[in-house]
PDB file of N, CA and C in Angstrom:
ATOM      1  N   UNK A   1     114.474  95.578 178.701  1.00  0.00           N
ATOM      2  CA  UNK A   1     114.236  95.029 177.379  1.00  0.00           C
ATOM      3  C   UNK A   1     113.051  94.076 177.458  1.00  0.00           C
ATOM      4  N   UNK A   2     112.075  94.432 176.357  1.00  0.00           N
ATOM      5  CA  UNK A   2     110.977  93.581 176.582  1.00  0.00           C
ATOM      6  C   UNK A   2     110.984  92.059 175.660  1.00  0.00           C
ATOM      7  N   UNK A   3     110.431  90.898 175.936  1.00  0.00           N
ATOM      8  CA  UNK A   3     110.449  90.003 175.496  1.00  0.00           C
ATOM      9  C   UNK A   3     110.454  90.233 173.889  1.00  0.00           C
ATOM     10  N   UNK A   4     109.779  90.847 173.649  1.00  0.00           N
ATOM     11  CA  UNK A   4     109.032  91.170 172.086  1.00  0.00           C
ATOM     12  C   UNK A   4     110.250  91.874 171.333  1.00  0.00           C
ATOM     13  N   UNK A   5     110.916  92.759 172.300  1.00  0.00           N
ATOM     14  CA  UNK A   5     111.935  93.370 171.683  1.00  0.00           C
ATOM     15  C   UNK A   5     113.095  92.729 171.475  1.00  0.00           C
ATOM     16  N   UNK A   6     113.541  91.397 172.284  1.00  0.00           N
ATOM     17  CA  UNK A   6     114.691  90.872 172.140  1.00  0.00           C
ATOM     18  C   UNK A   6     114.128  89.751 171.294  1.00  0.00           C
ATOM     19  N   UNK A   7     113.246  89.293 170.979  1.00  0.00           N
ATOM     20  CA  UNK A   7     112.957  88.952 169.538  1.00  0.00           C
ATOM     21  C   UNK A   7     112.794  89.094 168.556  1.00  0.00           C
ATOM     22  N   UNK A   8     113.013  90.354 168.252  1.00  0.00           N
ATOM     23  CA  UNK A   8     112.390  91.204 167.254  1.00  0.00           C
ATOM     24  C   UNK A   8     114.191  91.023 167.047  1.00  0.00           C
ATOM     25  N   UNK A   9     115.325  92.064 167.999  1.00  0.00           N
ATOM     26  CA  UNK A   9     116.533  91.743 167.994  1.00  0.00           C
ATOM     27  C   UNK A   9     117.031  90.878 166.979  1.00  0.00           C
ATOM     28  N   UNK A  10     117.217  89.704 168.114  1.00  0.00           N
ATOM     29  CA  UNK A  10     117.538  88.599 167.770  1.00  0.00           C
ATOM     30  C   UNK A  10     117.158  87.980 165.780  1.00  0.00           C
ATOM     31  N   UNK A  11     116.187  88.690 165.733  1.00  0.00           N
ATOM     32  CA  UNK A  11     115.563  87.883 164.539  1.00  0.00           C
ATOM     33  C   UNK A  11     116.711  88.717 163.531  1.00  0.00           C
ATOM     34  N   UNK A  12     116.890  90.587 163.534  1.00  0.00           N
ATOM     35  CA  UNK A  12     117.739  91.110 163.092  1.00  0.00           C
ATOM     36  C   UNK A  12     118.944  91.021 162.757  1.00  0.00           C
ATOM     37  N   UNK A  13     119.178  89.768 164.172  1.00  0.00           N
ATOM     38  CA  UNK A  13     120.698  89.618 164.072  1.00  0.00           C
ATOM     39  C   UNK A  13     121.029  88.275 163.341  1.00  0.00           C
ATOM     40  N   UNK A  14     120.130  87.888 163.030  1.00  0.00           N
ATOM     41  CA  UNK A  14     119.940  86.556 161.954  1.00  0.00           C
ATOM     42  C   UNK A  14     119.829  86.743 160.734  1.00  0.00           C
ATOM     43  N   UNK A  15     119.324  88.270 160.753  1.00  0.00           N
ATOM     44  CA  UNK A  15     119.166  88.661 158.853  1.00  0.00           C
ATOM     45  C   UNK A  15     120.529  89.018 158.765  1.00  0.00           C
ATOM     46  N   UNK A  16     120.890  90.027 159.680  1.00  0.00           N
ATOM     47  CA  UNK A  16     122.430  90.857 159.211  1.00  0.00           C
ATOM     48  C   UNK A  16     123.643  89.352 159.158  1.00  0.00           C
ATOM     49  N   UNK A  17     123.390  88.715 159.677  1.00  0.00           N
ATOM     50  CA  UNK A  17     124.536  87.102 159.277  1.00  0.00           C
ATOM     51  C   UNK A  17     124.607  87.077 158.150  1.00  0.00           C
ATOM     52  N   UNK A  18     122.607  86.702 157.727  1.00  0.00           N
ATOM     53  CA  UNK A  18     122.665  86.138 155.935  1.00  0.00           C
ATOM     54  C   UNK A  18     123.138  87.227 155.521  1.00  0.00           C
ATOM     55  N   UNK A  19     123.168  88.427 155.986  1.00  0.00           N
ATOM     56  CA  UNK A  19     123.958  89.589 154.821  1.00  0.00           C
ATOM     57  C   UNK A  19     125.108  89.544 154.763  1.00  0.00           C
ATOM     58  N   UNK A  20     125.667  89.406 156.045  1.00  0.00           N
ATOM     59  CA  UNK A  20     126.815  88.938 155.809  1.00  0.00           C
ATOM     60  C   UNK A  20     127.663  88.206 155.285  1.00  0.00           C
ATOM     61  N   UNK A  21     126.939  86.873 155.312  1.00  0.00           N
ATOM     62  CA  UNK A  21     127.489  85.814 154.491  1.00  0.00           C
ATOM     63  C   UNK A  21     127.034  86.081 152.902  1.00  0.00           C
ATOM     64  N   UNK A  22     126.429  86.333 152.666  1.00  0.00           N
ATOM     65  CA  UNK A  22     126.390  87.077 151.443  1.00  0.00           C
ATOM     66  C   UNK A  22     126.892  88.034 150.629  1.00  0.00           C
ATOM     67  N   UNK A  23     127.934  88.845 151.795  1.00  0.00           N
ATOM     68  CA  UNK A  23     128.681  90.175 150.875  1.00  0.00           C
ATOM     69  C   UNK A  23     127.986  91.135 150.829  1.00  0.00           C
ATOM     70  N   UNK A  24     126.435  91.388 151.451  1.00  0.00           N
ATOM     71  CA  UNK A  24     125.891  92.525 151.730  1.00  0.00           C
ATOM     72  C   UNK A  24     126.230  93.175 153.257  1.00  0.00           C
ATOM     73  N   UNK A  25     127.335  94.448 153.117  1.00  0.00           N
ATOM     74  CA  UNK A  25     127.652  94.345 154.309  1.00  0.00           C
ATOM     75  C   UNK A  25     126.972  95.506 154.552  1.00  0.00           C
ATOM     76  N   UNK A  26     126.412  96.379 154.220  1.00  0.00           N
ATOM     77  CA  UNK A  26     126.043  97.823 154.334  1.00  0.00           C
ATOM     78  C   UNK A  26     124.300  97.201 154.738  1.00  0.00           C
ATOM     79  N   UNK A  27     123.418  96.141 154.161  1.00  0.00           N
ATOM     80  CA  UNK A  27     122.573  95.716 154.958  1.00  0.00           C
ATOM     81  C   UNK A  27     122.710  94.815 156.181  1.00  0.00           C
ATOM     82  N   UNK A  28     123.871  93.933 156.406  1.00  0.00           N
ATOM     83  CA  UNK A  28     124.342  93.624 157.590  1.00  0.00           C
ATOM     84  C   UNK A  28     124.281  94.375 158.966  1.00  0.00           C
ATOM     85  N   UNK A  29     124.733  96.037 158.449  1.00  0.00           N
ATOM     86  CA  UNK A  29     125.032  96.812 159.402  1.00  0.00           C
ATOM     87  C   UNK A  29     123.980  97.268 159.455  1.00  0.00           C
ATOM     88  N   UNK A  30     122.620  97.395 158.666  1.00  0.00           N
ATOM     89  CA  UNK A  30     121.268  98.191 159.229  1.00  0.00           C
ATOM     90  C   UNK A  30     121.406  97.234 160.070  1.00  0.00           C
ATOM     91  N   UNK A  31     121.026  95.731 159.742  1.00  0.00           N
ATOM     92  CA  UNK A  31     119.997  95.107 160.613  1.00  0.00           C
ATOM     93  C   UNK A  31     120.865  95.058 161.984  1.00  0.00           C
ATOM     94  N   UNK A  32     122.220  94.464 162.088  1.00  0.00           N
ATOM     95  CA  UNK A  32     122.569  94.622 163.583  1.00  0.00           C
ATOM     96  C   UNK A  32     122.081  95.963 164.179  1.00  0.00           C
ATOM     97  N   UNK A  33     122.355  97.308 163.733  1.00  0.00           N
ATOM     98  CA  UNK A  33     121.990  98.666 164.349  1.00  0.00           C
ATOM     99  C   UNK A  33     121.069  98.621 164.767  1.00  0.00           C
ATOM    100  N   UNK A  34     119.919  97.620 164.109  1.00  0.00           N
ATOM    101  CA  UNK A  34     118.493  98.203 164.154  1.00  0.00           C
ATOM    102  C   UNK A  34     118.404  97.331 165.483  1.00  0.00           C
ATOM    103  N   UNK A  35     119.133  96.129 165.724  1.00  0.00           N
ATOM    104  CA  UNK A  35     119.025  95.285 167.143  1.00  0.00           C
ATOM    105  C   UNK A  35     119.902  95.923 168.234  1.00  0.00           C
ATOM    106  N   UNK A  36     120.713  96.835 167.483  1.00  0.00           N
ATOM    107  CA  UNK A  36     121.348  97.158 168.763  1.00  0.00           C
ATOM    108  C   UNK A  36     120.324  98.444 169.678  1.00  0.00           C
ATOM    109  N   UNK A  37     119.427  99.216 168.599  1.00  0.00           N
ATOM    110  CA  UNK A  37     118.619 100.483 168.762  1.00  0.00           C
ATOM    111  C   UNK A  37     117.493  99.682 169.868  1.00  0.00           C
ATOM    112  N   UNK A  38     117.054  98.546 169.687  1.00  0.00           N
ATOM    113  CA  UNK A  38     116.102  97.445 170.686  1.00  0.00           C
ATOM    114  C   UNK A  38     116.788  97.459 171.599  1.00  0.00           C
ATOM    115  N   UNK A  39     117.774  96.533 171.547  1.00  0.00           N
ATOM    116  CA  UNK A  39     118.612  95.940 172.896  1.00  0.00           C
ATOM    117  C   UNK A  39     119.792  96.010 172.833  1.00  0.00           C
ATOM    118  N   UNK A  40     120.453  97.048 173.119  1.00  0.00           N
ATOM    119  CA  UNK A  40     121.505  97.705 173.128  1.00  0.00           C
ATOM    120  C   UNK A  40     122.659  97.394 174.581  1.00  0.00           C
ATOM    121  N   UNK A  41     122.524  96.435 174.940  1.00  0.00           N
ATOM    122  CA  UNK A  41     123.278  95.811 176.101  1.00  0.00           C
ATOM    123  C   UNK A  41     123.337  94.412 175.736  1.00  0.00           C
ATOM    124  N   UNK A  42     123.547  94.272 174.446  1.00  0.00           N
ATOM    125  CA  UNK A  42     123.633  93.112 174.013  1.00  0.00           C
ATOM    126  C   UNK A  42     125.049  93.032 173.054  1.00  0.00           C
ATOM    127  N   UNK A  43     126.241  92.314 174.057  1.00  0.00           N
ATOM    128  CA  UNK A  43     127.505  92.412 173.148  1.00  0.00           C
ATOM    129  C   UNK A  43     127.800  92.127 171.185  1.00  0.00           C
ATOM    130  N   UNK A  44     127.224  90.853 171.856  1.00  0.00           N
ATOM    131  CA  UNK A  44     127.101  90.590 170.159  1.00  0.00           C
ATOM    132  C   UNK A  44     126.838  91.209 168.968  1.00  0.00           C
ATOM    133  N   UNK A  45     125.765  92.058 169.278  1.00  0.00           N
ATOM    134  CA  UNK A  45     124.899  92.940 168.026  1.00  0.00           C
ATOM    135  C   UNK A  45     125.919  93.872 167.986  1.00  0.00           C
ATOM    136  N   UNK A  46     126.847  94.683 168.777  1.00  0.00           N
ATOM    137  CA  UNK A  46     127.699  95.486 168.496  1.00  0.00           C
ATOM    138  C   UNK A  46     129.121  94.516 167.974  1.00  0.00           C
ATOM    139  N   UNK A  47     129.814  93.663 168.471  1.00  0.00           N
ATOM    140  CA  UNK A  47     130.046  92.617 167.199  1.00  0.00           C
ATOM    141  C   UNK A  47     130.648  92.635 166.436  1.00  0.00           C
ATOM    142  N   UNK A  48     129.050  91.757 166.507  1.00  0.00           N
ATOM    143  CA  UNK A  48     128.969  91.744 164.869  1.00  0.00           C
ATOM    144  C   UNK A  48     128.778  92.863 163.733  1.00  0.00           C
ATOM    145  N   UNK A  49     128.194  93.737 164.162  1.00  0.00           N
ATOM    146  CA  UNK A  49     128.466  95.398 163.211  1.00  0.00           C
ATOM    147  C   UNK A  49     129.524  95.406 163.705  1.00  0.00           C
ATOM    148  N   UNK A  50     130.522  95.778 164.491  1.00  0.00           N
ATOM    149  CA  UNK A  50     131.930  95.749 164.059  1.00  0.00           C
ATOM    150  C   UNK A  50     132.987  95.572 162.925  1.00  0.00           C
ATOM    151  N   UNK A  51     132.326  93.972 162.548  1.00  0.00           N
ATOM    152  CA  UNK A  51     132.680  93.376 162.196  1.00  0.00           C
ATOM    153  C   UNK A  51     132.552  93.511 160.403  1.00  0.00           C
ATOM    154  N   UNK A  52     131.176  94.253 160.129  1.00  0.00           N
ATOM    155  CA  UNK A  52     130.285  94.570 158.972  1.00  0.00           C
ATOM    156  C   UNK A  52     131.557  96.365 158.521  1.00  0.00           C
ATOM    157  N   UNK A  53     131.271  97.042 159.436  1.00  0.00           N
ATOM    158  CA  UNK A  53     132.179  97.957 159.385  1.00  0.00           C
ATOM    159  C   UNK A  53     133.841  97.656 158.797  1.00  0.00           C
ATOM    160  N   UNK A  54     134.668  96.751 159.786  1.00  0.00           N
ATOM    161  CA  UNK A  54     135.811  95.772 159.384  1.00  0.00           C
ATOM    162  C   UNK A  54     135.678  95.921 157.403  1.00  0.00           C
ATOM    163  N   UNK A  55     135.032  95.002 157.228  1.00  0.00           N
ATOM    164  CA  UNK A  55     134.594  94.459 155.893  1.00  0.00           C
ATOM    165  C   UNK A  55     134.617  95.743 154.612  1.00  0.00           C
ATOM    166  N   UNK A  56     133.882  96.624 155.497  1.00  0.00           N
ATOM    167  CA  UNK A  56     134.171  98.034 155.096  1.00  0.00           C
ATOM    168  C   UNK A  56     135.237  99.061 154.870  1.00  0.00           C
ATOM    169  N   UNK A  57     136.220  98.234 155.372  1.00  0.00           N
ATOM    170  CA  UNK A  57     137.009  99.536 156.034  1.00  0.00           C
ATOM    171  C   UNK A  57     136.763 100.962 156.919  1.00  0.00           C
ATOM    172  N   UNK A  58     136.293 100.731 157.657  1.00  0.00           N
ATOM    173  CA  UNK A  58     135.630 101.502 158.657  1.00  0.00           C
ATOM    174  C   UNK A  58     135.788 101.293 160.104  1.00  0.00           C
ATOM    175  N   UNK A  59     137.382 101.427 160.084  1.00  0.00           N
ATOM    176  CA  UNK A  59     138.409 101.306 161.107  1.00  0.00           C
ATOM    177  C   UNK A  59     137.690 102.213 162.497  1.00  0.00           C
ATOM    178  N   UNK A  60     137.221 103.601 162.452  1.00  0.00           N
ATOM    179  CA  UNK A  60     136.662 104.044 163.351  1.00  0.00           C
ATOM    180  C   UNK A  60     135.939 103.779 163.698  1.00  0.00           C
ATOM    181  N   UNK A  61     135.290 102.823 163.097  1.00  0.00           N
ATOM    182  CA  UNK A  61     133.667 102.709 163.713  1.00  0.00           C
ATOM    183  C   UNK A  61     134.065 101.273 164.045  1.00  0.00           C
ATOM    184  N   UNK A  62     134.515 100.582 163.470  1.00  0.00           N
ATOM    185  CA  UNK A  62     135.086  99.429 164.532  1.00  0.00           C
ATOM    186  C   UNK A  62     135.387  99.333 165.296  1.00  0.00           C
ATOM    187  N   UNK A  63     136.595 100.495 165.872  1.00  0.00           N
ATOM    188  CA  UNK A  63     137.171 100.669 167.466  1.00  0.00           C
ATOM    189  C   UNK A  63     135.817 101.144 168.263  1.00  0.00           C
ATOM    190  N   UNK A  64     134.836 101.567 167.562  1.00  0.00           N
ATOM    191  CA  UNK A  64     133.699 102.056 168.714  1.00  0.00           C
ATOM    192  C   UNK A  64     132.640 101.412 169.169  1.00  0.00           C
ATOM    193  N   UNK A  65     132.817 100.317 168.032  1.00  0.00           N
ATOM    194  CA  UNK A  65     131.796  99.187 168.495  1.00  0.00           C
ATOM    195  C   UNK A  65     132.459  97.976 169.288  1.00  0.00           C
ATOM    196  N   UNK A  66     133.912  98.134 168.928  1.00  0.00           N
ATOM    197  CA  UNK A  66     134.578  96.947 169.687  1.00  0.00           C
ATOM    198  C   UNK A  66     134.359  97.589 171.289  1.00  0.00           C
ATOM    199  N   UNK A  67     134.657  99.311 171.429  1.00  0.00           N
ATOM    200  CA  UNK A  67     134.903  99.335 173.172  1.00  0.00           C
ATOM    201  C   UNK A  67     133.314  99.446 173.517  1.00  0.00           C
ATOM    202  N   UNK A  68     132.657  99.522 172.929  1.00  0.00           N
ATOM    203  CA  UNK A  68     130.922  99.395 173.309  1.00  0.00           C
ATOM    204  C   UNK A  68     131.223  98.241 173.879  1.00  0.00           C
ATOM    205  N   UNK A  69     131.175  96.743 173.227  1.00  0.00           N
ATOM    206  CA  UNK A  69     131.005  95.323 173.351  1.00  0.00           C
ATOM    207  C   UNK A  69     131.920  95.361 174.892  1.00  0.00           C
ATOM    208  N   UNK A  70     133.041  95.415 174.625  1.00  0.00           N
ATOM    209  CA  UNK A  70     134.021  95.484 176.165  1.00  0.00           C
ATOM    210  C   UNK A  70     133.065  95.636 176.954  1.00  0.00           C
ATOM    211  N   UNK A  71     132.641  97.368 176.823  1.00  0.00           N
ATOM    212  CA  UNK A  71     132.705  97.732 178.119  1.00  0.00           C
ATOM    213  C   UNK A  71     131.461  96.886 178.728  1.00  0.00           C
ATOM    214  N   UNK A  72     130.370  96.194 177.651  1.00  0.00           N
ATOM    215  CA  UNK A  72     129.208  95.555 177.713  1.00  0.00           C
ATOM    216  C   UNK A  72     129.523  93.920 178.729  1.00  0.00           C
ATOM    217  N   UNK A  73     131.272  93.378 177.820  1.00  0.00           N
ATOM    218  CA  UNK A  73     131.350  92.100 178.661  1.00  0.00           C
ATOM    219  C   UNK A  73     132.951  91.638 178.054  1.00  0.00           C
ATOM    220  N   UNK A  74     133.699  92.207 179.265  1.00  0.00           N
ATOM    221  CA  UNK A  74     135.004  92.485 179.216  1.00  0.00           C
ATOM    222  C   UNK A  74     135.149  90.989 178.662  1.00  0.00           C
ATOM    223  N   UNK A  75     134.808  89.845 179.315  1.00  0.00           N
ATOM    224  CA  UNK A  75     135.357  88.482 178.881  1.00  0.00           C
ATOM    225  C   UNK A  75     135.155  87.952 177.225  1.00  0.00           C
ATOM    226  N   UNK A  76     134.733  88.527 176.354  1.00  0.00           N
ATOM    227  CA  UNK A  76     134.498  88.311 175.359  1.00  0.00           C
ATOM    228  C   UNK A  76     135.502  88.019 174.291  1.00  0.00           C
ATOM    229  N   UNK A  77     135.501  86.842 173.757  1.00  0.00           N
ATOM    230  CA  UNK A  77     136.308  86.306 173.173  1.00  0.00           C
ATOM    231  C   UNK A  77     136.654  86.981 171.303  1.00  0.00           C
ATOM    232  N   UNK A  78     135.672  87.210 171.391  1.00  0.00           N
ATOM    233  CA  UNK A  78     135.205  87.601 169.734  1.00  0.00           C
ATOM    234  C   UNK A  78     135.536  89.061 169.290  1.00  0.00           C
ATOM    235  N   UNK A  79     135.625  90.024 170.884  1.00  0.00           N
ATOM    236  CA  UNK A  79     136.175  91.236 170.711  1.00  0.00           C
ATOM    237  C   UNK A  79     137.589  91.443 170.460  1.00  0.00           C
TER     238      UNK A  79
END
């Protein structure tokens, strides 16, 4: 992962929050995707789309982002 890319990330995963906290959950879930498509060994960004999914009702795609995150960092509190 290149510097540029886990900023680019990161910045994504700051928009998909405000979407979140906003009730936009269907743009929530671009922008985490679009950080997870960068840096994709990054627990959080899978997550938190989890989490956007959740909101959704989108029970399957939750269990697949929750065992992504696991298998990414078993100790994770948030999974």
């Amino acid at each position: 992962m290149s510097p540029t890319a886990a900023k680019q990330a990161e910045q994504l995963r700051l928009d998909g929050n405000t979407y979140f906290k906003k009730g936009r959950f269907a743009a929530a879930i671009d922008a985490y995707t679009e950080a997870i498509t960068l840096c994709p060994n990054v627990p959080i960004y899978w997550t938190n789309r989890a989490l956007g999914h959740r909101k959704r009702n989108n029970w399957t795609r939750v269990e697949e982002d929750c065992r992504r995150a696991i298998q990414l960092d078993s100790n994770s509190v948030k999974v």
